[in-house]
C-alpha atoms as a PDB file:
ATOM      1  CA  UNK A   1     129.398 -18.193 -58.682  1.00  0.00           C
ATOM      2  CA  UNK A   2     128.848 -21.975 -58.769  1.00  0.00           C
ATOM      3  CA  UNK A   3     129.488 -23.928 -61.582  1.00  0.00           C
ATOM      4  CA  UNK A   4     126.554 -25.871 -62.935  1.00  0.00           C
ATOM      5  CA  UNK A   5     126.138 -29.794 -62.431  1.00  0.00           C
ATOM      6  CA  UNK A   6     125.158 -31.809 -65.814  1.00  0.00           C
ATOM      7  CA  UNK A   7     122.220 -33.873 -65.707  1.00  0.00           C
ATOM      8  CA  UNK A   8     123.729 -36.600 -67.633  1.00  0.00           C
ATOM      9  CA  UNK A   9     126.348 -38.836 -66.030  1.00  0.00           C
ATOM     10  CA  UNK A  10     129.925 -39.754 -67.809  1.00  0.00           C
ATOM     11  CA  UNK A  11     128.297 -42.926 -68.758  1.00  0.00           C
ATOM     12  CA  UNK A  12     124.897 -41.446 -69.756  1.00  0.00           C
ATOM     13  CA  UNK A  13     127.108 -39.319 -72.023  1.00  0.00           C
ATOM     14  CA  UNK A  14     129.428 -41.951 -73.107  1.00  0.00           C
ATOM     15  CA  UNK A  15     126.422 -44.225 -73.639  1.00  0.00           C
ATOM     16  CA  UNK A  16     124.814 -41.388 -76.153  1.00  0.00           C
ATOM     17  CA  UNK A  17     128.638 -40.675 -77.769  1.00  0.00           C
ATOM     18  CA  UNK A  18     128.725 -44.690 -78.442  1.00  0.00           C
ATOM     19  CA  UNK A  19     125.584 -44.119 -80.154  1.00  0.00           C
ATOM     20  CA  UNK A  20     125.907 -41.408 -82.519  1.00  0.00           C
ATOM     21  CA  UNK A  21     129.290 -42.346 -83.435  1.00  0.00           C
ATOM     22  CA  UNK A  22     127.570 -45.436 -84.649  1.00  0.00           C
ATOM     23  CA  UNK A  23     124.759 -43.824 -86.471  1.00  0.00           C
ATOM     24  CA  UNK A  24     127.995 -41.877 -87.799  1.00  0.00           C
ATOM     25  CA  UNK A  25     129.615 -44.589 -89.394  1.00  0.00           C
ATOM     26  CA  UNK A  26     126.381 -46.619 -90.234  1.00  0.00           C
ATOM     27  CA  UNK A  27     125.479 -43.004 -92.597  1.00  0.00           C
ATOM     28  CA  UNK A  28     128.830 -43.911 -93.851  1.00  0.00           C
ATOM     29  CA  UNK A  29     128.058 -47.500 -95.076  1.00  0.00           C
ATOM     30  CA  UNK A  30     129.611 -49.202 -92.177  1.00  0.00           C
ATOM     31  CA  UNK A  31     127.747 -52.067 -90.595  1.00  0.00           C
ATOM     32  CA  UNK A  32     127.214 -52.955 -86.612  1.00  0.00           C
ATOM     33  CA  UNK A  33     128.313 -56.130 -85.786  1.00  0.00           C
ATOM     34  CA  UNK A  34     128.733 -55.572 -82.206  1.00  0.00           C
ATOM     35  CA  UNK A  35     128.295 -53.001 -79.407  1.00  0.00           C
ATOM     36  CA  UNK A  36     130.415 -52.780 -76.095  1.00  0.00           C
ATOM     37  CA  UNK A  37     132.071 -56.172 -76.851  1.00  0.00           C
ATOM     38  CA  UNK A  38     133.853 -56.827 -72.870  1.00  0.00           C
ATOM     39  CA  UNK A  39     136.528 -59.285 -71.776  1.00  0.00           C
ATOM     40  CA  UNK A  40     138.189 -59.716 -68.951  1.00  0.00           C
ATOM     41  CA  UNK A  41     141.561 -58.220 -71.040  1.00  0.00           C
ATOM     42  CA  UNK A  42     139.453 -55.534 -72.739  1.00  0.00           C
ATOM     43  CA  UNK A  43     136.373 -53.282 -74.696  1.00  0.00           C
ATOM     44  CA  UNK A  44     135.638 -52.365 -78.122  1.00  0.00           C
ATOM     45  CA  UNK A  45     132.887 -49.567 -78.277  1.00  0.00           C
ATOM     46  CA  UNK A  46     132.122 -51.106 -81.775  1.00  0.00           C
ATOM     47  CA  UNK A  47     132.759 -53.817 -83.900  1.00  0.00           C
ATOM     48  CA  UNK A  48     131.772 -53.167 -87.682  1.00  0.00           C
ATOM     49  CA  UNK A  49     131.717 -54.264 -90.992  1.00  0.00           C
ATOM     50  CA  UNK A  50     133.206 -52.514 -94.073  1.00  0.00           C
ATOM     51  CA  UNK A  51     132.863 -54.586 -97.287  1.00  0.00           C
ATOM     52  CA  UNK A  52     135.041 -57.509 -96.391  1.00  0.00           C
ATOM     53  CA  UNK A  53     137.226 -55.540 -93.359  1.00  0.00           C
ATOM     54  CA  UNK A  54     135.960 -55.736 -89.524  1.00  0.00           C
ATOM     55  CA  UNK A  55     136.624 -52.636 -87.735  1.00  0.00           C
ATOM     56  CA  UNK A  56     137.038 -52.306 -84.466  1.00  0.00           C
ATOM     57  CA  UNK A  57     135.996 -48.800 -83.063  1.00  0.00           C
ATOM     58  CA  UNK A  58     136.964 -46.928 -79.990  1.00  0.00           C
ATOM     59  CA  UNK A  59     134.573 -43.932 -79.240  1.00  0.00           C
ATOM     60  CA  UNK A  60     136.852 -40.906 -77.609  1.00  0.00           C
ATOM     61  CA  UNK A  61     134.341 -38.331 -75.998  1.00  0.00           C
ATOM     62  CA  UNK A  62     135.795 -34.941 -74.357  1.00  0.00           C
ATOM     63  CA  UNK A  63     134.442 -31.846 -73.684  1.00  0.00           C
ATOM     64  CA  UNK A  64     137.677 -29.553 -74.491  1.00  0.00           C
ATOM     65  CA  UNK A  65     140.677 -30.018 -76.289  1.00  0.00           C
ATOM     66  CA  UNK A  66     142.999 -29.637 -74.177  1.00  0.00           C
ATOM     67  CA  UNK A  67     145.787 -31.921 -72.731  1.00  0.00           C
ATOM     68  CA  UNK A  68     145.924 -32.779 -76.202  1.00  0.00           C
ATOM     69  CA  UNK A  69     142.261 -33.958 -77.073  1.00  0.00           C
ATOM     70  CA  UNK A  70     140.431 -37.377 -77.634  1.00  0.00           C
ATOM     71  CA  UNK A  71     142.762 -38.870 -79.999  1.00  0.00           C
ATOM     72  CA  UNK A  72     145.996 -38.323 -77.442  1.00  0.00           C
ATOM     73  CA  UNK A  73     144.257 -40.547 -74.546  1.00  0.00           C
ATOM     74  CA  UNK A  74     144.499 -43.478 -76.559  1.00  0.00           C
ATOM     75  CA  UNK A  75     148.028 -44.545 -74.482  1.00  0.00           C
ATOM     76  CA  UNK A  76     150.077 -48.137 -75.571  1.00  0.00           C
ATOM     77  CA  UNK A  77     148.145 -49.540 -72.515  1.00  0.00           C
ATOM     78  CA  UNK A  78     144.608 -48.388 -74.049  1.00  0.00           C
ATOM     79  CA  UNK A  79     145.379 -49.731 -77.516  1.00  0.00           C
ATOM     80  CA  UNK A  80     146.845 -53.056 -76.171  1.00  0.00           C
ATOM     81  CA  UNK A  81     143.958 -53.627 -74.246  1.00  0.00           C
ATOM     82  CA  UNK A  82     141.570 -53.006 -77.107  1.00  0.00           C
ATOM     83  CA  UNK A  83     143.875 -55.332 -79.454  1.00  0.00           C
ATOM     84  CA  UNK A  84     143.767 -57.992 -77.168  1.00  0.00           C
ATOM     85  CA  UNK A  85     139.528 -57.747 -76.694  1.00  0.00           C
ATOM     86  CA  UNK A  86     139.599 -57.820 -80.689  1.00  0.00           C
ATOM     87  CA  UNK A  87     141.930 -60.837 -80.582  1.00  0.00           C
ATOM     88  CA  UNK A  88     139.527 -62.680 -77.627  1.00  0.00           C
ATOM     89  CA  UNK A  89     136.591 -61.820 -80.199  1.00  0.00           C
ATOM     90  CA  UNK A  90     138.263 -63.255 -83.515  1.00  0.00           C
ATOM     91  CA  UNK A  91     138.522 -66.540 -81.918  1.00  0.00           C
ATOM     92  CA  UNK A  92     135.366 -66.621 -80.123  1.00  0.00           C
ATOM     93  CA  UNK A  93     133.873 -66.295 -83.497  1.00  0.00           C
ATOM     94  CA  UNK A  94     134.457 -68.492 -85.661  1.00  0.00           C
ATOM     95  CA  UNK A  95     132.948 -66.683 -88.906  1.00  0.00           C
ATOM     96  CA  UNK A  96     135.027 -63.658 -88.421  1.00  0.00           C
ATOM     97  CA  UNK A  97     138.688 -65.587 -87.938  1.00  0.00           C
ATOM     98  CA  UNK A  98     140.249 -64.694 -91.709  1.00  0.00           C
ATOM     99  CA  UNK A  99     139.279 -61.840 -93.116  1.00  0.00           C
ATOM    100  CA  UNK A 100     140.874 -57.957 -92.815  1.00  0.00           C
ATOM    101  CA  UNK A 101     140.553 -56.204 -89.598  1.00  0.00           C
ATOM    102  CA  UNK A 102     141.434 -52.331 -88.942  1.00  0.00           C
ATOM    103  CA  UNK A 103     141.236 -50.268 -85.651  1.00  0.00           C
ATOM    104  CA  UNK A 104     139.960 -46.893 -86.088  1.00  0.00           C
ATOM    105  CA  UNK A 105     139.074 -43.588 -83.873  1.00  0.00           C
ATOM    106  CA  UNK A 106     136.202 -41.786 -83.605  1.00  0.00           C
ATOM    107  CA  UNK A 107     136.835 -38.640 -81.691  1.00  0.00           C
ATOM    108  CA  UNK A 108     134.193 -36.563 -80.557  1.00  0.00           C
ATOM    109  CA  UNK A 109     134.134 -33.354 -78.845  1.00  0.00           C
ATOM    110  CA  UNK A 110     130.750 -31.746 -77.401  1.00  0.00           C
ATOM    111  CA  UNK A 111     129.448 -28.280 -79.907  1.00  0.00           C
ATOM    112  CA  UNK A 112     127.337 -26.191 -78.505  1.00  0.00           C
ATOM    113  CA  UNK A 113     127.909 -23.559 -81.376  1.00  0.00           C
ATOM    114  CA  UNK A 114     126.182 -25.615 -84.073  1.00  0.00           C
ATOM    115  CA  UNK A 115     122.682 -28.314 -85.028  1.00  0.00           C
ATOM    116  CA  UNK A 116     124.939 -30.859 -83.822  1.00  0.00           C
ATOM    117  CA  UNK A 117     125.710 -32.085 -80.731  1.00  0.00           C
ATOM    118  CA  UNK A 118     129.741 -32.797 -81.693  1.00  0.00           C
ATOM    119  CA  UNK A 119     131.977 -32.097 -83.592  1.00  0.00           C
ATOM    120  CA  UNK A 120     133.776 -35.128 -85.270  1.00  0.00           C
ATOM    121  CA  UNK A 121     137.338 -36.646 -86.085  1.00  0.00           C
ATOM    122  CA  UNK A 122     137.230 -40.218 -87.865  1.00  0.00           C
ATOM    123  CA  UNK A 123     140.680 -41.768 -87.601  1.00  0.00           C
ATOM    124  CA  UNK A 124     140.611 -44.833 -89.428  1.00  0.00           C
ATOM    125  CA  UNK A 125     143.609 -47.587 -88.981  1.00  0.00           C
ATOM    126  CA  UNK A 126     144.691 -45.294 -86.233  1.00  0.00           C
ATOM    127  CA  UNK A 127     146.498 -47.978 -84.581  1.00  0.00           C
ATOM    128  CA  UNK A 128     148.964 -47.540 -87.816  1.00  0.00           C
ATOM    129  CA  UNK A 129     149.776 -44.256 -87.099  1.00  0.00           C
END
């Protein structure tokens, strides 16, 4: 028996993971400031607004839980990486420089079994943990 190929590719289904995390939070009265924000140190998936706190969001996609799921391949190197592309985008905007920032999770794993195409984990200030 062979196993069967997806049609989408890892970034086709990163790409769509990005999205509906987004459409997640936005349902939860966050705000998009910015999508796939890259530097040479770094990416944030998202950078959002909520009330006077920016948020910067990494989007954790995996198909199974194991090897300890989406949440436990965020390493020190990962998180340092996306601190220091949050850092390069504070001072490359001006308007953003003083006010609260957070780092939060969103870990999705694919559902077949229900309407939904994920199921969902929101780890706000995750970086605190």
């Amino acid at each position: 028996m062979t196993k069967r190929r997806s049609s989408t590719t890892p970034n086709q289904s990163g790409a769509a993971a990005e999205q509906w995390a987004r459409s997640f939070l936005e349902a939860r009265g966050l705000v998009t400031i910015n999508q796939n924000y890259c530097t040479t140190k770094g990416e944030i998936d998202l950078i959002m607004r909520e009330g006077h706190t920016l948020v910067f969001v990494e989007v954790r996609l995996r198909n199974h839980t194991g090897f300890g799921g989406a949440a436990y391949s965020i390493d020190h190197r990962k998180r340092q990486r996306i601190m220091a592309a949050a850092r390069h985008f504070l001072q490359a905007t001006q308007n953003w420089d003083k006010v609260a920032c957070r780092f939060d999770v969103v870990c999705l794993r694919k559902d077949i079994s229900n309407n939904t195409p994920y199921q969902v984990e929101w780890l706000p200030n995750a970086f605190d943990h």
